[in-house]
N, C-alpha and C. Protein backbone atom coordinates (compact mmCIF):
# COMPACT_ATOMS: atom_id res chain seq x y z
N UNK A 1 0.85 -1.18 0.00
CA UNK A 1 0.00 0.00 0.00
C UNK A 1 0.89 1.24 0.00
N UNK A 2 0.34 2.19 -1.02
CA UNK A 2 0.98 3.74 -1.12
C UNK A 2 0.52 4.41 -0.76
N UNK A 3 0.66 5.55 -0.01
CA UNK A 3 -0.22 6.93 0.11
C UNK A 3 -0.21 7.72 -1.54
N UNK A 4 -0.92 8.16 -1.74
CA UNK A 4 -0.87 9.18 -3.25
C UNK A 4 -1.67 10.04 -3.05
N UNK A 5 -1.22 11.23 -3.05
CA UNK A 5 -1.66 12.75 -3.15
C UNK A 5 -2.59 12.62 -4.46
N UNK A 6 -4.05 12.97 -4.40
CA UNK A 6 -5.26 13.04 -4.98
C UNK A 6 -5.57 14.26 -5.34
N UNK A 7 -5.56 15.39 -5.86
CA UNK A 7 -6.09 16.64 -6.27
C UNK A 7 -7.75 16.09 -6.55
N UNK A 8 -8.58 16.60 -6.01
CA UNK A 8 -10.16 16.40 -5.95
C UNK A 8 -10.66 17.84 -6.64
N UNK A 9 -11.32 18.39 -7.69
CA UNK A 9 -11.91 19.65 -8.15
C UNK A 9 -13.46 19.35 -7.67
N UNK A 10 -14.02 20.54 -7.17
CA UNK A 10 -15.28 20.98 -7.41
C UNK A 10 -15.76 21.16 -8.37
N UNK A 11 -17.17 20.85 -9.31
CA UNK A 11 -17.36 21.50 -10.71
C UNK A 11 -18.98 21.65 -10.28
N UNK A 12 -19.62 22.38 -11.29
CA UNK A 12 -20.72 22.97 -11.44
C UNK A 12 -21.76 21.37 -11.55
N UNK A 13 -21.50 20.58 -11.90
CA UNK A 13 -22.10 19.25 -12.49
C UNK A 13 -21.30 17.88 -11.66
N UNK A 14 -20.26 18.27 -10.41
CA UNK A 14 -19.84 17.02 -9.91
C UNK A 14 -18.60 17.45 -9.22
N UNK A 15 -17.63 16.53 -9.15
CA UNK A 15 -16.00 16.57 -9.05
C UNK A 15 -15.64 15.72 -9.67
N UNK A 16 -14.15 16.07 -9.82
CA UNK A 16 -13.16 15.73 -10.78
C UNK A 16 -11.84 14.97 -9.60
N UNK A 17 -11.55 14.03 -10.24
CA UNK A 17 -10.61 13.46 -9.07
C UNK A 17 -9.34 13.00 -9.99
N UNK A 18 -7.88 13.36 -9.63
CA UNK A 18 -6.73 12.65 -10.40
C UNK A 18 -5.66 12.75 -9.70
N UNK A 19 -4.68 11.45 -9.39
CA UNK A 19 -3.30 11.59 -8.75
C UNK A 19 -2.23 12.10 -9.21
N UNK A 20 -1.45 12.47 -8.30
CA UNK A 20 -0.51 13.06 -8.66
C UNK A 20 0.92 12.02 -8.50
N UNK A 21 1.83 11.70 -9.30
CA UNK A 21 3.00 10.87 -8.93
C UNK A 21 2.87 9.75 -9.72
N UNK A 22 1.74 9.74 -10.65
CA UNK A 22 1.03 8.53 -11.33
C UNK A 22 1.49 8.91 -12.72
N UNK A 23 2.26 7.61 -13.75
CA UNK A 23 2.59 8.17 -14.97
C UNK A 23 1.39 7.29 -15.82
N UNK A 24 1.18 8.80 -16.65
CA UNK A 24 -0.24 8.49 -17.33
C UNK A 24 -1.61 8.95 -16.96
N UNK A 25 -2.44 8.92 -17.40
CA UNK A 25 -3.77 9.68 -17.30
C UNK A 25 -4.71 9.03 -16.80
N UNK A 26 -4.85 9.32 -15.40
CA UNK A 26 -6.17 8.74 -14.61
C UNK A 26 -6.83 9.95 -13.92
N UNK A 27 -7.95 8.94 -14.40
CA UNK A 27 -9.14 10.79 -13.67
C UNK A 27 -10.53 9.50 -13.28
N UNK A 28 -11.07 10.23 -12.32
CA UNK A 28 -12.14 9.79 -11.94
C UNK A 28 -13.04 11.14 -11.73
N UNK A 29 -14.55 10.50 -11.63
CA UNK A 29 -15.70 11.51 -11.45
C UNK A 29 -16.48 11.08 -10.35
N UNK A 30 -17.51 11.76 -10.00
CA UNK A 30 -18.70 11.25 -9.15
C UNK A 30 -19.53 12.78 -9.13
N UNK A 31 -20.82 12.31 -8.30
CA UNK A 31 -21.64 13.72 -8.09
C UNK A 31 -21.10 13.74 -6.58
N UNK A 32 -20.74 13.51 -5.85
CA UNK A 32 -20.18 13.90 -4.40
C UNK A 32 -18.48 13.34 -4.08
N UNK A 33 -17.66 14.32 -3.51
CA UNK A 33 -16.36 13.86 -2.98
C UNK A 33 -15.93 12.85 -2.54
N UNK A 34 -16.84 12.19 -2.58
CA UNK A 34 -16.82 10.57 -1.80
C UNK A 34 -16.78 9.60 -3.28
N UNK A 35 -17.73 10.02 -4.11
CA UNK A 35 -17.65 9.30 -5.19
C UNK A 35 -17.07 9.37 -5.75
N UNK A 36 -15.91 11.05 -6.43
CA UNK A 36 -14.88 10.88 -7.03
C UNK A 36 -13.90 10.15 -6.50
N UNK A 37 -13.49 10.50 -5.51
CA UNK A 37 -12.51 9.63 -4.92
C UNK A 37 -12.71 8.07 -4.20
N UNK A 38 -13.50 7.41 -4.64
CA UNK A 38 -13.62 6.12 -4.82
C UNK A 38 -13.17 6.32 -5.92
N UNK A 39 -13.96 6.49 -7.62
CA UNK A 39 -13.64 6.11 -8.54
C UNK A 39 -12.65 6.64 -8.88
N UNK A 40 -11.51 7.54 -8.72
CA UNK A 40 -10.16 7.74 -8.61
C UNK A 40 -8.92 6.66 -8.13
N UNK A 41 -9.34 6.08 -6.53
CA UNK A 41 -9.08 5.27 -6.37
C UNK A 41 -8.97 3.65 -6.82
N UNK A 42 -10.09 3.54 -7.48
CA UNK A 42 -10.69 2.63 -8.48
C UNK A 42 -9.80 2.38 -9.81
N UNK A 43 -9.65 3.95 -10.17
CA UNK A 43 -8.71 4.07 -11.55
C UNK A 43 -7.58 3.75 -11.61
N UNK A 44 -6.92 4.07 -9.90
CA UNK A 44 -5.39 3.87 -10.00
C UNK A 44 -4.93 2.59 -9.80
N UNK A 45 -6.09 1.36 -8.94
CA UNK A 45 -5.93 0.40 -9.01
C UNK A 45 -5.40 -0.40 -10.21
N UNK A 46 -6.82 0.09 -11.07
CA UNK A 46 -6.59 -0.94 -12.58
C UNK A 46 -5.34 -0.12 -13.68
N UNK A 47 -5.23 0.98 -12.97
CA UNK A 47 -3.76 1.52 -14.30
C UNK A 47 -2.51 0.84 -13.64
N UNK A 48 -2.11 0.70 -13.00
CA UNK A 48 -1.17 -0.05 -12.15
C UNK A 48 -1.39 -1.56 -12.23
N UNK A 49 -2.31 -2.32 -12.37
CA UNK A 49 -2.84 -3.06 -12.56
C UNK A 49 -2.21 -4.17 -14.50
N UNK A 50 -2.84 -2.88 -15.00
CA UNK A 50 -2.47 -2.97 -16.72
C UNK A 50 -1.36 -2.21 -17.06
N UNK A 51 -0.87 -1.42 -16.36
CA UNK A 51 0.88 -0.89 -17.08
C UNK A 51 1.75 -1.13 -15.33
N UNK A 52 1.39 -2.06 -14.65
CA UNK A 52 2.30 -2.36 -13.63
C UNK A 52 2.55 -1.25 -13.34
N UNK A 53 3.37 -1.90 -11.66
CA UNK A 53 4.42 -0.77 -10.86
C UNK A 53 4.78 0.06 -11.19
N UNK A 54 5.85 0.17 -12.00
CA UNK A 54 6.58 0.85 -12.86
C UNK A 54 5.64 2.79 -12.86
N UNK A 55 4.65 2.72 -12.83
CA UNK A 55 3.72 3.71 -13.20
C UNK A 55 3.71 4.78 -11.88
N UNK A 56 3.91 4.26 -10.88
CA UNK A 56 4.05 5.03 -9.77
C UNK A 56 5.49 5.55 -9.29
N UNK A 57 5.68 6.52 -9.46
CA UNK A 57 6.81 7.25 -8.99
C UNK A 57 7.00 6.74 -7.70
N UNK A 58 8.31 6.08 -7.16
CA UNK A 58 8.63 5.83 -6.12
C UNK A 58 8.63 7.60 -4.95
N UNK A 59 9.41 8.36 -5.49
CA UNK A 59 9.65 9.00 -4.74
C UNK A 59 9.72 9.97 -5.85
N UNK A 60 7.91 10.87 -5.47
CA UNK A 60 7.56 11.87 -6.36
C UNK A 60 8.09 13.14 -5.52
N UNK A 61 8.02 14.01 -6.33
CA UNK A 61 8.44 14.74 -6.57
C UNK A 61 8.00 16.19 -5.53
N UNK A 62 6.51 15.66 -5.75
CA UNK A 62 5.26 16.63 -5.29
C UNK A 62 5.85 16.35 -3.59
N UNK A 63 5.98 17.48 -2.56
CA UNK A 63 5.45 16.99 -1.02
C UNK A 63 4.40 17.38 -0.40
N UNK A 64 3.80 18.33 -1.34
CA UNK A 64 2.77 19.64 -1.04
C UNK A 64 2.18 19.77 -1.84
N UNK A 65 0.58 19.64 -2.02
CA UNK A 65 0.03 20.73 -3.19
C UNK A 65 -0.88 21.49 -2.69
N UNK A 66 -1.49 22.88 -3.37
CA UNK A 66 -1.85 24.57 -2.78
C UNK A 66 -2.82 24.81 -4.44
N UNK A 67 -3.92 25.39 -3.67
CA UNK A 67 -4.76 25.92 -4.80
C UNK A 67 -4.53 27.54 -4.08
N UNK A 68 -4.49 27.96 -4.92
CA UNK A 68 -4.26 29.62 -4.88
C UNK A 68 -4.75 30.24 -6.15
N UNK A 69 -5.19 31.48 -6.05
CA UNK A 69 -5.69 32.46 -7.13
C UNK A 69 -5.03 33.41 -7.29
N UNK A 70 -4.72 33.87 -8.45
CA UNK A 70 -3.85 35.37 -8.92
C UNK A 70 -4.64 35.77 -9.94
N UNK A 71 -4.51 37.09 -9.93
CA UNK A 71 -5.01 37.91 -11.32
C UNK A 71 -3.65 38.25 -12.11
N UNK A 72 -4.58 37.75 -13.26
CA UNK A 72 -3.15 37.87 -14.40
C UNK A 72 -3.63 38.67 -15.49
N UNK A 73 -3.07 39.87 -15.94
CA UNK A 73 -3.68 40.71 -17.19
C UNK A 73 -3.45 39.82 -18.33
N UNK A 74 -4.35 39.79 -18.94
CA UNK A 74 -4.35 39.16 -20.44
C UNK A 74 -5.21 40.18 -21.45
């Protein structure tokens, strides 16, 4: 068993769930935080699963992650 840092989004229609330290593209959804992150969890099982170990960064990179807002002129 790994710990893996999960970034979870809020959206207008659900959340959005995807790990971080994971090579390759896994995303999960649900209508409540509980459900994305089951089916997040769910995802990383079977990608690890079908492209093996190998897919998880032993020792990522990330130790921290921060949602923050800036205004940027465009």
């Amino acid at each position: 068993m790994k710990a893996i840092k999960i970034i979870v989004e809020k959206h207008s229609d659900g959340y959005i769930a995807y790990p971080l330290g994971i090579k390759g593209i896994v995303v999960g959804e649900g209508d409540t935080y509980e459900e994305a992150l089951a089916d997040v969890k769910s995802a990383i099982r079977c990608h690890i699963e079908v492209f093996g170990q190998e897919v998880v960064e032993q020792d990522s990179p990330v130790l921290e992650a921060f949602v923050t807002e800036a205004e940027v002129i465009v």
